[in-house]
Protein backbone atom coordinates (compact mmCIF):
# COMPACT_ATOMS: atom_id res chain seq x y z
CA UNK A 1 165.27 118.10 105.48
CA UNK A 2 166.56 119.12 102.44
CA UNK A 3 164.57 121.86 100.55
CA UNK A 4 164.27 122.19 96.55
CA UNK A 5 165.78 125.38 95.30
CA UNK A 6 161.84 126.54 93.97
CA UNK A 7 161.07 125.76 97.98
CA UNK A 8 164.01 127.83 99.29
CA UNK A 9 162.75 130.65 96.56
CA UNK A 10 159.55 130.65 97.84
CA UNK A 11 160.20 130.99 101.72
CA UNK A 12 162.61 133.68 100.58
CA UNK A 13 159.92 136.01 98.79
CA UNK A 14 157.31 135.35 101.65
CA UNK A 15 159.75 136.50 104.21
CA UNK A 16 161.03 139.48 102.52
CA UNK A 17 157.27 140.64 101.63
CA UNK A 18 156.61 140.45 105.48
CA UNK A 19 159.74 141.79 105.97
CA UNK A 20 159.26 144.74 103.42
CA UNK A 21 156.28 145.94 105.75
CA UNK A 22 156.92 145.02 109.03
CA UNK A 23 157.48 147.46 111.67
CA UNK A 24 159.95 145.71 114.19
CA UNK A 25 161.72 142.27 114.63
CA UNK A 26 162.90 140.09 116.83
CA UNK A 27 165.36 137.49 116.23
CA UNK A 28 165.67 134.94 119.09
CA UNK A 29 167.31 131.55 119.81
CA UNK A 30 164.93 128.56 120.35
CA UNK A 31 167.44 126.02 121.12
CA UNK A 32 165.62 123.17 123.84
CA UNK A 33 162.14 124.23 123.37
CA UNK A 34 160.05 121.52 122.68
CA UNK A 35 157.58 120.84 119.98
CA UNK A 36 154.09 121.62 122.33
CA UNK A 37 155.57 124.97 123.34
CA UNK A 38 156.91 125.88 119.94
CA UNK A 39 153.07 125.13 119.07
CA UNK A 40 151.91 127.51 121.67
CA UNK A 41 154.22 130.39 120.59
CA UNK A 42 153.07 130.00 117.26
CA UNK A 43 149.67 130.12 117.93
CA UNK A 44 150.27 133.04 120.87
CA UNK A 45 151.94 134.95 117.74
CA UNK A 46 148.82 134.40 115.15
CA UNK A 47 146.85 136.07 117.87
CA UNK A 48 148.77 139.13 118.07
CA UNK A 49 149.28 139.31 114.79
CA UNK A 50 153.11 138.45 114.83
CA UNK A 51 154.31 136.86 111.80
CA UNK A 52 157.01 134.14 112.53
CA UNK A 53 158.74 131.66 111.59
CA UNK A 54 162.34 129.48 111.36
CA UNK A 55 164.13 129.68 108.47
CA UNK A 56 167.71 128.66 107.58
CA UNK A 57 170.03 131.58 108.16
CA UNK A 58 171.12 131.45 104.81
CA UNK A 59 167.57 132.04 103.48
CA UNK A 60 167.48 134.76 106.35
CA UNK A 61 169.90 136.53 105.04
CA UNK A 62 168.59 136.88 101.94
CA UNK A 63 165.09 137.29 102.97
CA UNK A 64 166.13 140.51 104.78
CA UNK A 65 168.26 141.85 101.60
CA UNK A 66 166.63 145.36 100.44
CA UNK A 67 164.77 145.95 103.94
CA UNK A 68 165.13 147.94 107.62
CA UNK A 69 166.15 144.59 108.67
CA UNK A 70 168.89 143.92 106.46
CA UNK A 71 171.04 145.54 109.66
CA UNK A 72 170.04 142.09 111.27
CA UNK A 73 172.41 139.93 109.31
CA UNK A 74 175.24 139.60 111.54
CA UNK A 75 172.73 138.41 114.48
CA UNK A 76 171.15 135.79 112.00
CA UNK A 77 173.67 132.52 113.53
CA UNK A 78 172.29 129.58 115.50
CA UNK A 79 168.54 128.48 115.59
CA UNK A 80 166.90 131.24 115.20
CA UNK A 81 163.07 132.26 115.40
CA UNK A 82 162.34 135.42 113.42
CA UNK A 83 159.47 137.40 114.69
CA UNK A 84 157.87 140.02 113.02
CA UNK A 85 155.37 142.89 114.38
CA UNK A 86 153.35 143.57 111.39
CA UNK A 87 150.54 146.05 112.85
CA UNK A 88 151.70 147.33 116.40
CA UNK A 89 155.70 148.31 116.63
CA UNK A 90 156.06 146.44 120.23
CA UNK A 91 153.96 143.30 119.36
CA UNK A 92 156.73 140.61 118.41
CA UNK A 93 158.81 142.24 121.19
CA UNK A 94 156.18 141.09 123.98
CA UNK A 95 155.16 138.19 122.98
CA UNK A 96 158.71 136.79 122.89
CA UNK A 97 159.22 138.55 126.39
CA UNK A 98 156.24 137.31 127.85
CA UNK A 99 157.07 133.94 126.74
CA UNK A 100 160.78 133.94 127.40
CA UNK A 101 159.67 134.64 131.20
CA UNK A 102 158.08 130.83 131.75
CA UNK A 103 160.35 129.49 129.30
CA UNK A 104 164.35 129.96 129.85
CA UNK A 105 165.07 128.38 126.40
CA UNK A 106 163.59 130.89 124.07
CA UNK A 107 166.64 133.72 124.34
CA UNK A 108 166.34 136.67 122.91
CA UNK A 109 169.29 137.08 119.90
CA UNK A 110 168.48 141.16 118.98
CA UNK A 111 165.99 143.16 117.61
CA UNK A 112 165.48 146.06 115.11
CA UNK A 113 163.22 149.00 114.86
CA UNK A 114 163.47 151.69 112.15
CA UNK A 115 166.57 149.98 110.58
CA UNK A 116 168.69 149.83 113.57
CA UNK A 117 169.75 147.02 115.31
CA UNK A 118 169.21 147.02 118.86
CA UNK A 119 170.98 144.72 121.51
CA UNK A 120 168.92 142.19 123.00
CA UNK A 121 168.70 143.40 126.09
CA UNK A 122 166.32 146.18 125.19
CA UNK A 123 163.19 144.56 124.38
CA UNK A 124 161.55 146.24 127.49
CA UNK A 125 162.32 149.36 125.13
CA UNK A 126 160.36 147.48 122.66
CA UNK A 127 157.46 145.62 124.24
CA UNK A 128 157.12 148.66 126.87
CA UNK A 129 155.54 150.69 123.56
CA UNK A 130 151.96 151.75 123.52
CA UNK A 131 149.87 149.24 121.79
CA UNK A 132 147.75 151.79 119.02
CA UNK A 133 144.47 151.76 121.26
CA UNK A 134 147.07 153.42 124.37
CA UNK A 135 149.28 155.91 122.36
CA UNK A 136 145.50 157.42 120.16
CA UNK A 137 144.00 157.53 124.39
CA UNK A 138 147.24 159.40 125.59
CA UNK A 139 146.96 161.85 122.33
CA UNK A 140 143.08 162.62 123.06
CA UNK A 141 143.98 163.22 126.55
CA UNK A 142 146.94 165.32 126.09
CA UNK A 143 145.04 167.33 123.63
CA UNK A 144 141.81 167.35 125.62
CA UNK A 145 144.20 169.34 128.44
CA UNK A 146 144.34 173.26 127.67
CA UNK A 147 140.30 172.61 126.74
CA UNK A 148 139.71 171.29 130.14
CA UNK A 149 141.89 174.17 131.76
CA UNK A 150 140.54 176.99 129.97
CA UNK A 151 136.53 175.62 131.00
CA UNK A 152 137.68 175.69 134.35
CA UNK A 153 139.33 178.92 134.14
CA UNK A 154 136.55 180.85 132.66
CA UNK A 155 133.99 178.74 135.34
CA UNK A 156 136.24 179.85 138.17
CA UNK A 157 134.90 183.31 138.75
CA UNK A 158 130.98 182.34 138.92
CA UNK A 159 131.97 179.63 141.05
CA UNK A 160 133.67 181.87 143.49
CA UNK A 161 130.63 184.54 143.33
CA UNK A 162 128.43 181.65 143.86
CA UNK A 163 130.23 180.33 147.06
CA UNK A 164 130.62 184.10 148.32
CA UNK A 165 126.82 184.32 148.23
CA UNK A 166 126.27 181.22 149.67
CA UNK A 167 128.32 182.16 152.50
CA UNK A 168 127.00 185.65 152.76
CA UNK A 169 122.98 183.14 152.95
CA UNK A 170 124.82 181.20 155.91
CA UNK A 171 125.47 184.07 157.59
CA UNK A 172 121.94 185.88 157.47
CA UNK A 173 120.63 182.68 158.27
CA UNK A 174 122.34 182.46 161.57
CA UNK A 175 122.23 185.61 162.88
């Protein structure tokens, strides 16, 4: 389908403004998926809030001009899905795993974090990252630590006075 150049302008903005904030992407190869399971990853995506989409990789190219992702442009050959996590760092990187695993024709090309370009064989680095719910939980329990320590330090001596005179009760008791 041949696109009208106001057409190709257009996709080219939208992708670079999603590009401009995203915080990770994933470029993968969709070649013999078919048209119900490219539905499903789309909608799979709109619920994680993963914003993708094909584009010619000409328009790609472009679209990732003046961003973290313009790294990317050497992986951008081929039919190509671009994914992009736009709340959660990991989020594009585990959908496309998850759904890579019961479909072998959606390959993962590369991905890029931070403006470097990352081979495509470390997306576990990727998806494996805390969601934002997980890393605040680890953060409140790490700091809620020492706290917990120092309560049970300053407990332990009434504790052990407690359990000396309950022992020293047992004691009377039975003889």
């Amino acid at each position: 389908m041949t696109l009208k150049l106001e057409n190709k302008k257009e996709i080219v903005a939208e992708v670079n403004a999603v590009a401009a904030k995203a915080l990770s992407m994933v470029v993968a190869e969709y070649r013999g998926l078919t048209v119900p399971e490219m539905t499903q990853l789309r909608s799979d995506a709109r619920k994680n809030g993963v914003y993708m989409r094909v584009v010619r990789n000409t328009l790609a190219r472009l679209a990732v001009k003046g961003t973290d992702f313009e790294v990317m442009q050497d992986s951008l050959t081929g039919p190509l899905i671009l994914a992009f996590s736009r709340e959660e760092p990991g989020s594009a990187a585990r959908l496309i795993k998850d759904f890579s695993k019961s479909h072998n024709n959606l390959v993962v090309r590369a991905l890029s974090i931070n403006g470097k370009v990352l081979p495509a064989k470390d997306i576990d680095v990727l998806a494996t990252l805390p969601t934002r719910e997980e890393a605040l939980s680890r953060l409140l329990s790490v700091m809620q630590a020492p706290i917990a320590k120092f309560v049970r330090t300053v407990a332990a001596p009434k504790l052990k006075l407690v359990h000396a005179l309950m022992a020293v009760r047992d004691q009377m008791q039975s003889s």
